[in-house]
PDB file of N, CA and C in Angstrom:
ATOM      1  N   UNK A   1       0.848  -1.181   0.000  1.00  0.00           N
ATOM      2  CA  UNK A   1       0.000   0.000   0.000  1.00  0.00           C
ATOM      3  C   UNK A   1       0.890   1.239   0.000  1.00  0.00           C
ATOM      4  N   UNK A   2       0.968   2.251  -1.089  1.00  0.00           N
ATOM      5  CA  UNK A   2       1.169   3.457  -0.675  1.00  0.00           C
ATOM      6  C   UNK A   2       0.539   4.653  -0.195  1.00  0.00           C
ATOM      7  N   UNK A   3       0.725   5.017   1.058  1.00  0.00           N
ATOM      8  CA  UNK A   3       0.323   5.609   1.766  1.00  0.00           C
ATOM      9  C   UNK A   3       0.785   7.055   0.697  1.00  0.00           C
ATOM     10  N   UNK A   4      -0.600   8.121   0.874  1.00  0.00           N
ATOM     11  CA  UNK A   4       0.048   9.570   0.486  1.00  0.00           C
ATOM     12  C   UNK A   4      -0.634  10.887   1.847  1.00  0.00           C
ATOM     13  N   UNK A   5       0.071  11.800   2.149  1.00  0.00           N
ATOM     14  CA  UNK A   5      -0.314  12.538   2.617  1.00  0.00           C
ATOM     15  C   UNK A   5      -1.756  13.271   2.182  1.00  0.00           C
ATOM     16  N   UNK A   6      -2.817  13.402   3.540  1.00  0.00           N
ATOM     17  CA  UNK A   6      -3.980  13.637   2.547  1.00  0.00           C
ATOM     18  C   UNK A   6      -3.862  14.941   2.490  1.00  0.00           C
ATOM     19  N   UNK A   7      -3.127  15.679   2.696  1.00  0.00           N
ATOM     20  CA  UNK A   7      -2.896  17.533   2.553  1.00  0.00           C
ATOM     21  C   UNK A   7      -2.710  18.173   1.298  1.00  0.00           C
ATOM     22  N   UNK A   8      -2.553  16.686   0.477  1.00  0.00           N
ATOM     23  CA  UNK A   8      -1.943  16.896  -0.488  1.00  0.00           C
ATOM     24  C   UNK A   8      -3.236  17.491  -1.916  1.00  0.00           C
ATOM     25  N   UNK A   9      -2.760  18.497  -2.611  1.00  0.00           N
ATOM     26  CA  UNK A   9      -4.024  18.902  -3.464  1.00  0.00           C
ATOM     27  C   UNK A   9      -4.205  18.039  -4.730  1.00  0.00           C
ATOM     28  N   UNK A  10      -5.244  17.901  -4.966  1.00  0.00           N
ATOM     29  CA  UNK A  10      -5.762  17.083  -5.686  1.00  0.00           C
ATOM     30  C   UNK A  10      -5.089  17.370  -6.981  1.00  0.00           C
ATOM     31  N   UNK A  11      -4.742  18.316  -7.211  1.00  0.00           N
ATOM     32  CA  UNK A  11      -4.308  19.026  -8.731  1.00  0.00           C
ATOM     33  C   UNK A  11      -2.935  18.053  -8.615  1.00  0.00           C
ATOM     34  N   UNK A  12      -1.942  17.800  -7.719  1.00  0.00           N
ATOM     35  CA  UNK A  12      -1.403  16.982  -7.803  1.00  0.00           C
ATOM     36  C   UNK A  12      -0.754  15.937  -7.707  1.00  0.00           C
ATOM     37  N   UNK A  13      -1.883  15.215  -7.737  1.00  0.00           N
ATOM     38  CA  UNK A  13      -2.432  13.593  -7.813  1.00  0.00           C
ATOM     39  C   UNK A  13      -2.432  13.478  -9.217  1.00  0.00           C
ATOM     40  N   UNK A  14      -1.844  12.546  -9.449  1.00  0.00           N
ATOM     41  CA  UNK A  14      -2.141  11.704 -10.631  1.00  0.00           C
ATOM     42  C   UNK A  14      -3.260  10.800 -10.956  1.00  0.00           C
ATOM     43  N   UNK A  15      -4.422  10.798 -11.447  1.00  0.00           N
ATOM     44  CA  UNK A  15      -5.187  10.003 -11.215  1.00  0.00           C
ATOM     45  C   UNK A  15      -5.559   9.055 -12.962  1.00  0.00           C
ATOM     46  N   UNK A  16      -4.344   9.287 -13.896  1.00  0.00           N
ATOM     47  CA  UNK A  16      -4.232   8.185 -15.165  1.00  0.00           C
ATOM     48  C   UNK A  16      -4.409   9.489 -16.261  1.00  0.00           C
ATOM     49  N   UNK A  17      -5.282   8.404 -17.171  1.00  0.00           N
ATOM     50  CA  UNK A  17      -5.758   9.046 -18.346  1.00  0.00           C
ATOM     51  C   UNK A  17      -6.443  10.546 -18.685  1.00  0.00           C
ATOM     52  N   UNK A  18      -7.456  10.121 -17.862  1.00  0.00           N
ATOM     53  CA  UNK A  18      -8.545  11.287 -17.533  1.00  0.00           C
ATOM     54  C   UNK A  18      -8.597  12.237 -16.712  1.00  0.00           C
ATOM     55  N   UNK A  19      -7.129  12.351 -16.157  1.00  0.00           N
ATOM     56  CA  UNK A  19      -6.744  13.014 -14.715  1.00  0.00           C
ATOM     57  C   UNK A  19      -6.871  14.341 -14.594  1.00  0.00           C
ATOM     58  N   UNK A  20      -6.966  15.366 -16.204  1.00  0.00           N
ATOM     59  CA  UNK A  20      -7.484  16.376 -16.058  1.00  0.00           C
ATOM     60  C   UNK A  20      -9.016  16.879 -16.115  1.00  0.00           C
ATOM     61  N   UNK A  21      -9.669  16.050 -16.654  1.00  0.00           N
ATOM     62  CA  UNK A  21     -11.065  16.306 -16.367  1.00  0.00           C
ATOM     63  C   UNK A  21     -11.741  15.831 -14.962  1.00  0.00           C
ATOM     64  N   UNK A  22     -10.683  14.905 -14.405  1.00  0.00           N
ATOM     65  CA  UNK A  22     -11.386  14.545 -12.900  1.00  0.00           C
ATOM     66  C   UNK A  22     -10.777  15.882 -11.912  1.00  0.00           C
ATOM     67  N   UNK A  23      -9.530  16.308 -12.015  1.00  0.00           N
ATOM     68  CA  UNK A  23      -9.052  17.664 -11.517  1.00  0.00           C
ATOM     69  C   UNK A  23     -10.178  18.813 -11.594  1.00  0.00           C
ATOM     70  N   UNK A  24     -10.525  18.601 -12.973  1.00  0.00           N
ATOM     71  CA  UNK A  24     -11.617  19.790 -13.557  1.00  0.00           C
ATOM     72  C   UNK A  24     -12.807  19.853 -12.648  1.00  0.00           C
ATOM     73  N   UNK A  25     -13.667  18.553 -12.913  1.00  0.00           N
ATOM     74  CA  UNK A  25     -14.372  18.456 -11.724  1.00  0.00           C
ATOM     75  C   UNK A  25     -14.526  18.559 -10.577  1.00  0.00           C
ATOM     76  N   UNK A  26     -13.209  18.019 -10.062  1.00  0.00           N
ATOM     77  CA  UNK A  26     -13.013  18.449  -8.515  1.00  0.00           C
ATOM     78  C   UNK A  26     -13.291  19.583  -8.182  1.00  0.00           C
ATOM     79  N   UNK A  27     -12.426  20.308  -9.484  1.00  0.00           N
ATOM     80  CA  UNK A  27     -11.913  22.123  -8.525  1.00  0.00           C
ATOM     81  C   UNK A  27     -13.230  22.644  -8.803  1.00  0.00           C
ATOM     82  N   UNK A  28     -14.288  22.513  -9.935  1.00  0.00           N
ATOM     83  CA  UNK A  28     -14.989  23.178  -9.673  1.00  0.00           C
ATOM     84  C   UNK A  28     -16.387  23.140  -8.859  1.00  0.00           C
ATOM     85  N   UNK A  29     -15.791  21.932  -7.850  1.00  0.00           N
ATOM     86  CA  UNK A  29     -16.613  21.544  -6.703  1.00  0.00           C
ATOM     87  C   UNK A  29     -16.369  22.174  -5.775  1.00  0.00           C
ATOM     88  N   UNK A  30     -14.678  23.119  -5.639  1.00  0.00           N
ATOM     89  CA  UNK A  30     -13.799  23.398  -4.671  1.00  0.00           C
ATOM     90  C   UNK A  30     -13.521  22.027  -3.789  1.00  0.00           C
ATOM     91  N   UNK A  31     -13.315  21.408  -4.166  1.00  0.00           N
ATOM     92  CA  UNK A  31     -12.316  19.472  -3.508  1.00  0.00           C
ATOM     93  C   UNK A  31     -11.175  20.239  -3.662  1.00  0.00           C
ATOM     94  N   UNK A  32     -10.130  21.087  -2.942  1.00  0.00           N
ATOM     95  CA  UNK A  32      -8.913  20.997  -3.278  1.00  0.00           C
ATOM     96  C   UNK A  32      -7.826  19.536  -2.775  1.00  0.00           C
ATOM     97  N   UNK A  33      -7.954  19.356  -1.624  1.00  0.00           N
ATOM     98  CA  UNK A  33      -7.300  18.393  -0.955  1.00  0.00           C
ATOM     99  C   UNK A  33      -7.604  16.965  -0.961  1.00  0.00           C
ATOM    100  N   UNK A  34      -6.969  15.572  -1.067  1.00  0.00           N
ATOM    101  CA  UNK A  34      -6.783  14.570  -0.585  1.00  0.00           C
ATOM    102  C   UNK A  34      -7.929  14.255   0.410  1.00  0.00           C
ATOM    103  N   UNK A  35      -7.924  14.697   1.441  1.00  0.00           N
ATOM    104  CA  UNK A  35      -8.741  15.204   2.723  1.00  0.00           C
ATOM    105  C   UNK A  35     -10.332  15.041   2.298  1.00  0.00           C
ATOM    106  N   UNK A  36     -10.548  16.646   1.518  1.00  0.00           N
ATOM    107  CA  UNK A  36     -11.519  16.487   1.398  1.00  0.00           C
ATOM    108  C   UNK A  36     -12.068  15.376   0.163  1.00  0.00           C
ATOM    109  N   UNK A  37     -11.680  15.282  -0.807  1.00  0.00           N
ATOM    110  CA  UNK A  37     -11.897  14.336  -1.696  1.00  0.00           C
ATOM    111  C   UNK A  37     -12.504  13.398  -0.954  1.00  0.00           C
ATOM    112  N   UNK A  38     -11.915  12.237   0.325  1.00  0.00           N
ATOM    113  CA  UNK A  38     -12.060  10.945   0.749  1.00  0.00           C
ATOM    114  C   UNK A  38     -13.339  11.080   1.750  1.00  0.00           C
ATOM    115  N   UNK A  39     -13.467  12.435   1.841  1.00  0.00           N
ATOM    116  CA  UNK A  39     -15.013  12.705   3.019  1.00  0.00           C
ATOM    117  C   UNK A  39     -16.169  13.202   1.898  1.00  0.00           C
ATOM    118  N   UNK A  40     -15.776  12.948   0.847  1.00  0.00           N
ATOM    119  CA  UNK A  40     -17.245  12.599  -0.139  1.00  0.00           C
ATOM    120  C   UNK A  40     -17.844  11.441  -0.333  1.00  0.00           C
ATOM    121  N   UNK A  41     -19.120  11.071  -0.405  1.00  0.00           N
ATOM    122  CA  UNK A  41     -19.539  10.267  -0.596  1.00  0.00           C
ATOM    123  C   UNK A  41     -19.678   9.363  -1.717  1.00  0.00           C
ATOM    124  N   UNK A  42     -19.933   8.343  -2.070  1.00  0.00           N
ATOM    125  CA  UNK A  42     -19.923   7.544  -3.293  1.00  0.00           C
ATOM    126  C   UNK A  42     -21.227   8.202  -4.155  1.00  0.00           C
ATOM    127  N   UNK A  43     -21.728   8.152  -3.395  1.00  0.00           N
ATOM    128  CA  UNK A  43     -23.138   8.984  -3.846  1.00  0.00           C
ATOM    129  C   UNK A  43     -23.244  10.677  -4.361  1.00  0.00           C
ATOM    130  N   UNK A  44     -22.747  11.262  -3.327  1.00  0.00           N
ATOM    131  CA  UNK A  44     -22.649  12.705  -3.834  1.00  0.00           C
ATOM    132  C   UNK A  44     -21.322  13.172  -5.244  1.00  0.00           C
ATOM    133  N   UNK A  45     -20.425  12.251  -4.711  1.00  0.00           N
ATOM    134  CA  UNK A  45     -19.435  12.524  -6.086  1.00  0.00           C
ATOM    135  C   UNK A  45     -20.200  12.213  -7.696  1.00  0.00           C
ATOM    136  N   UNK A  46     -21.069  11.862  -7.664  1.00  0.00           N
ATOM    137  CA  UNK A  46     -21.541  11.328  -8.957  1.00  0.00           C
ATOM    138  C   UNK A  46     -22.572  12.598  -9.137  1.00  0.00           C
ATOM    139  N   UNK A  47     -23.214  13.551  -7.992  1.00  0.00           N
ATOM    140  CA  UNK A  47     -23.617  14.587  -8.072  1.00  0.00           C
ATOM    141  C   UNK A  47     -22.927  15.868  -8.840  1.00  0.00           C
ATOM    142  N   UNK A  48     -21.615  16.019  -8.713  1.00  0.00           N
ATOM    143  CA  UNK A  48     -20.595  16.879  -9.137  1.00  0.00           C
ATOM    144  C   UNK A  48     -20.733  16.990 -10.908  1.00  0.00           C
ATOM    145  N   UNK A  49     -20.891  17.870 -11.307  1.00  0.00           N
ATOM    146  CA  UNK A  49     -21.078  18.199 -12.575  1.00  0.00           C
ATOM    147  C   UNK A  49     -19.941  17.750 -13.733  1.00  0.00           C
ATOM    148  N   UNK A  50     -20.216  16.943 -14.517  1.00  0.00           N
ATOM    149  CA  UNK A  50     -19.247  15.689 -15.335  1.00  0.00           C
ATOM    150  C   UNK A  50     -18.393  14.983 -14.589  1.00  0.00           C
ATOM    151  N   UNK A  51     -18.893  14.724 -13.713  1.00  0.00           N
ATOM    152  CA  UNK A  51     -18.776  13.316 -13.011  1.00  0.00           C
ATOM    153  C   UNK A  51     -19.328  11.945 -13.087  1.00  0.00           C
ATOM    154  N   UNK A  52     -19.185  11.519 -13.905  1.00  0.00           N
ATOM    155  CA  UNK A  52     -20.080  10.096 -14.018  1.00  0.00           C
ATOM    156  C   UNK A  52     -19.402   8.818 -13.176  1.00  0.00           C
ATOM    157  N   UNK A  53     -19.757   7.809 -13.459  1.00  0.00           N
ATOM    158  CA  UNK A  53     -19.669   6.660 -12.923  1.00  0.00           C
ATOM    159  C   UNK A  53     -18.061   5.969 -13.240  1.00  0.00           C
ATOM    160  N   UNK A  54     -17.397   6.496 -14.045  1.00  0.00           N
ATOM    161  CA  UNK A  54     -16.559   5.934 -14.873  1.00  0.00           C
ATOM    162  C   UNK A  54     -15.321   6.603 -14.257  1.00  0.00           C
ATOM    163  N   UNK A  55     -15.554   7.965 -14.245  1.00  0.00           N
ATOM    164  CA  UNK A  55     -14.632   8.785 -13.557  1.00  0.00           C
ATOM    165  C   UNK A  55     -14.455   8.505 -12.038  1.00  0.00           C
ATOM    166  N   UNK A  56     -15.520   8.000 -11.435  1.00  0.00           N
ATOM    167  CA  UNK A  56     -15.615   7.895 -10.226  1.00  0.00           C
ATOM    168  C   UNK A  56     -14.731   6.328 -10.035  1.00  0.00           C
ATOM    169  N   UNK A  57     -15.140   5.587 -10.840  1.00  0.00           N
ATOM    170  CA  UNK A  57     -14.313   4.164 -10.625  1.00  0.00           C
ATOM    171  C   UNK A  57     -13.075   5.178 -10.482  1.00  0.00           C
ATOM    172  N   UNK A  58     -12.607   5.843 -11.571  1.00  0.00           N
ATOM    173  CA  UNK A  58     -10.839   5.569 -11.584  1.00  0.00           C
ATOM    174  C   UNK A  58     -10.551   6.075  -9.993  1.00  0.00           C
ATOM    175  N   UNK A  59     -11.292   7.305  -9.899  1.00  0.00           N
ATOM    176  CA  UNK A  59     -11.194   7.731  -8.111  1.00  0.00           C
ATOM    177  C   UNK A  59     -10.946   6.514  -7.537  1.00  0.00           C
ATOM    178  N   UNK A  60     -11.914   5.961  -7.591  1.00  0.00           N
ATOM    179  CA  UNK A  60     -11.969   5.080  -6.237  1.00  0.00           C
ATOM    180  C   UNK A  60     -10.911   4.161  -6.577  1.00  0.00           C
ATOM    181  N   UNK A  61     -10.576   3.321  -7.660  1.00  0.00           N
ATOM    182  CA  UNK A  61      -9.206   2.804  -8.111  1.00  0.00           C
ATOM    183  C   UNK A  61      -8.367   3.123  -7.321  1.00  0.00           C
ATOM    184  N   UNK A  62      -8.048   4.303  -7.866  1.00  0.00           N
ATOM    185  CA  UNK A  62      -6.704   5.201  -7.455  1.00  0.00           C
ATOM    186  C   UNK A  62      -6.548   5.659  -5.781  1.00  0.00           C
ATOM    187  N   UNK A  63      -7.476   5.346  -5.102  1.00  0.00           N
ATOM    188  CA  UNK A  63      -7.701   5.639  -3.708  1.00  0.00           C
ATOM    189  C   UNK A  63      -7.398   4.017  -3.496  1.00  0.00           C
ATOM    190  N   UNK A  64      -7.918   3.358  -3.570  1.00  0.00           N
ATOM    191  CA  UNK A  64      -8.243   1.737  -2.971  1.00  0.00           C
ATOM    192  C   UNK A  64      -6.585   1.280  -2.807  1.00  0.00           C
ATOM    193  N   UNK A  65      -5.608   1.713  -4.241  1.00  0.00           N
ATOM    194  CA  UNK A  65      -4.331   1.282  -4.415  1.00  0.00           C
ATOM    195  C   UNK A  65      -3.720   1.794  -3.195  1.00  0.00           C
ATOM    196  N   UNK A  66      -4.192   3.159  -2.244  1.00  0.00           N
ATOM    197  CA  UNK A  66      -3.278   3.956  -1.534  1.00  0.00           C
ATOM    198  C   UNK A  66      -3.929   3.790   0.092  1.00  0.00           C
ATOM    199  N   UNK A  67      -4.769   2.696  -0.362  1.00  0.00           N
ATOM    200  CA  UNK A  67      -6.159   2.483   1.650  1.00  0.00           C
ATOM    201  C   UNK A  67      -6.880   3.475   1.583  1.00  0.00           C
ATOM    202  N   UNK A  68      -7.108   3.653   0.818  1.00  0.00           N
ATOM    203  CA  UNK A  68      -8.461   5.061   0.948  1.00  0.00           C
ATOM    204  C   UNK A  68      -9.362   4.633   0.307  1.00  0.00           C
ATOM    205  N   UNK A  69     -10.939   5.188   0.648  1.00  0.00           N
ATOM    206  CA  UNK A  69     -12.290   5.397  -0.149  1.00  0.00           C
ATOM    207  C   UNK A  69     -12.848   6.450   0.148  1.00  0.00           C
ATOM    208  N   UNK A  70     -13.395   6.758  -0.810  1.00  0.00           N
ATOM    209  CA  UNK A  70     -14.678   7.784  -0.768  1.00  0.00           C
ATOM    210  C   UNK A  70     -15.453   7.333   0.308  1.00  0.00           C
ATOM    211  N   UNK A  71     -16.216   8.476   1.159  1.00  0.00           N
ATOM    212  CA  UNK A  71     -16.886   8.534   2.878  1.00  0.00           C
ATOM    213  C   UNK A  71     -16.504   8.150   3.583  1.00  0.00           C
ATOM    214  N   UNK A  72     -14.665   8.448   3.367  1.00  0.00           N
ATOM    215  CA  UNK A  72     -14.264   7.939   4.921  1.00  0.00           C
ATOM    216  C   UNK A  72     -14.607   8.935   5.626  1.00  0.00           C
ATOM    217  N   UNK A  73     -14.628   8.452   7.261  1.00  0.00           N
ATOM    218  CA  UNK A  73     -15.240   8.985   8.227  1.00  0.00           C
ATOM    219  C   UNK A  73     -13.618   9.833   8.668  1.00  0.00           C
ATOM    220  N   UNK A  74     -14.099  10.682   9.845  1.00  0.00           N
ATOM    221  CA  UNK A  74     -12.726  11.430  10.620  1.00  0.00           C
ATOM    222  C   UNK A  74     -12.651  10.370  11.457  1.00  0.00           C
ATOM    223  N   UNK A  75     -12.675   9.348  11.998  1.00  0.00           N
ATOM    224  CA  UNK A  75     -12.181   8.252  12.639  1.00  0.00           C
ATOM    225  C   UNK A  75     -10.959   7.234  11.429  1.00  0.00           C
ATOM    226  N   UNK A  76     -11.962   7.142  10.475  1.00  0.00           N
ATOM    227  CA  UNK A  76     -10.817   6.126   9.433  1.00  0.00           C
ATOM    228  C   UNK A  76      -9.826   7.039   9.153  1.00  0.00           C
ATOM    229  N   UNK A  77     -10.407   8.387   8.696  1.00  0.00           N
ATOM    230  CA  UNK A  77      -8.796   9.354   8.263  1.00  0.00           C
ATOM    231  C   UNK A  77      -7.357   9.493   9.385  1.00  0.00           C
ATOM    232  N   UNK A  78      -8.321   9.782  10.467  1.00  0.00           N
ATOM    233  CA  UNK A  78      -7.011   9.582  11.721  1.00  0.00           C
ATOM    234  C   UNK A  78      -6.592   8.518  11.725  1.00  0.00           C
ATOM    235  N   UNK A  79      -6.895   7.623  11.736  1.00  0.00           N
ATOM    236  CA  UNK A  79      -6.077   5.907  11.428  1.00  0.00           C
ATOM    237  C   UNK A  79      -5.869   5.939  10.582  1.00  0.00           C
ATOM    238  N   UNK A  80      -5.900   6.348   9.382  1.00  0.00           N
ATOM    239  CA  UNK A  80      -5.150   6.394   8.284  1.00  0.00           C
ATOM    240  C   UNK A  80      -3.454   7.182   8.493  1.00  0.00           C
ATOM    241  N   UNK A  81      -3.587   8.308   9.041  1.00  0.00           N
ATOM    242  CA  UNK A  81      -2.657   8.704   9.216  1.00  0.00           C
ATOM    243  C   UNK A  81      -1.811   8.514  10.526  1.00  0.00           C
ATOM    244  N   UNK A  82      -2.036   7.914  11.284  1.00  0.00           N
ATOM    245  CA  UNK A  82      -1.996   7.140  12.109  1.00  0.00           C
ATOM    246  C   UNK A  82      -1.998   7.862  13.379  1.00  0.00           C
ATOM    247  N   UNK A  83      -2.746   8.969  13.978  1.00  0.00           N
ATOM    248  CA  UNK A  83      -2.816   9.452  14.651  1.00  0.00           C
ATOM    249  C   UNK A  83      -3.947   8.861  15.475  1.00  0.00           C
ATOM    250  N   UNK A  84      -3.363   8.523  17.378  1.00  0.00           N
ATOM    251  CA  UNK A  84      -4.774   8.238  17.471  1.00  0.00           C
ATOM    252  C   UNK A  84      -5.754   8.591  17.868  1.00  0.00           C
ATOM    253  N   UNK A  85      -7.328   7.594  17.822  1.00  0.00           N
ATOM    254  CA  UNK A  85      -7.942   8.261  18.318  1.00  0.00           C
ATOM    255  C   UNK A  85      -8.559   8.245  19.820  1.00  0.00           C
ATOM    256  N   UNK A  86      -9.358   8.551  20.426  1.00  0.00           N
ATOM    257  CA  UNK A  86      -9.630   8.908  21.920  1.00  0.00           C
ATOM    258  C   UNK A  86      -9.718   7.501  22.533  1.00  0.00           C
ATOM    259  N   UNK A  87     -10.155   6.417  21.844  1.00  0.00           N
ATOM    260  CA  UNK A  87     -10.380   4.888  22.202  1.00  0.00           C
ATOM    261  C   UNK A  87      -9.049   4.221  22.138  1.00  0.00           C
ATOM    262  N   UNK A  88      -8.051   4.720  21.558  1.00  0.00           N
ATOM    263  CA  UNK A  88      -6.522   4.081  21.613  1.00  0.00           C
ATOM    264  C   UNK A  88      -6.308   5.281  22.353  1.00  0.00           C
ATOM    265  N   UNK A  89      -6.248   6.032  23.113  1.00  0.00           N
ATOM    266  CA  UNK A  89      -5.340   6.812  23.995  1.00  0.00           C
ATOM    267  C   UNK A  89      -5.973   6.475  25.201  1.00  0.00           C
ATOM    268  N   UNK A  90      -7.037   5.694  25.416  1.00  0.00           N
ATOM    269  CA  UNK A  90      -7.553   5.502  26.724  1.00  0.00           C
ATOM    270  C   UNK A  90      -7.288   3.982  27.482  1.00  0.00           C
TER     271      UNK A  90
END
């Protein structure tokens, strides 16, 4: 698994073929970050204007390769980055 920092802006992520029209989409959702990208839903990303189903696979592809999905929660993101949370510090 490669792990990436989620701070990181979406503009540069590589996400393949189509990587500038999924950028396109993003930004004009305002998704700048990693971050926020993975606290969208499977459902609402397909809301985002030329976003279809197809584009959304490669997302989720390209997340799955790195332990990420679309609606992670702020519990999975802090374990993702391995910070913990209130149930491991107790």
């Amino acid at each position: 698994m490669e792990k990436v920092n989620l701070n990181t802006y979406v503009e540069d992520a590589c996400f393949g073929p189509s990587d500038v029209r999924i950028q396109n989409c993003l930004r004009s959702c305002n998704v700048e970050t990693l971050r926020q990208l993975v606290a969208i839903s499977r459902k609402d990303i397909l809301h985002m204007r030329n976003m279809g189903a197809i584009r959304r696979a490669v997302i989720e592809n390209w997340l799955s390769v790195r332990g990420l999905h679309l609606g992670m929660t702020k519990e999975e993101i802090s374990e993702y980055e391995g910070v913990p949370t209130k149930a491991e510090e107790a």
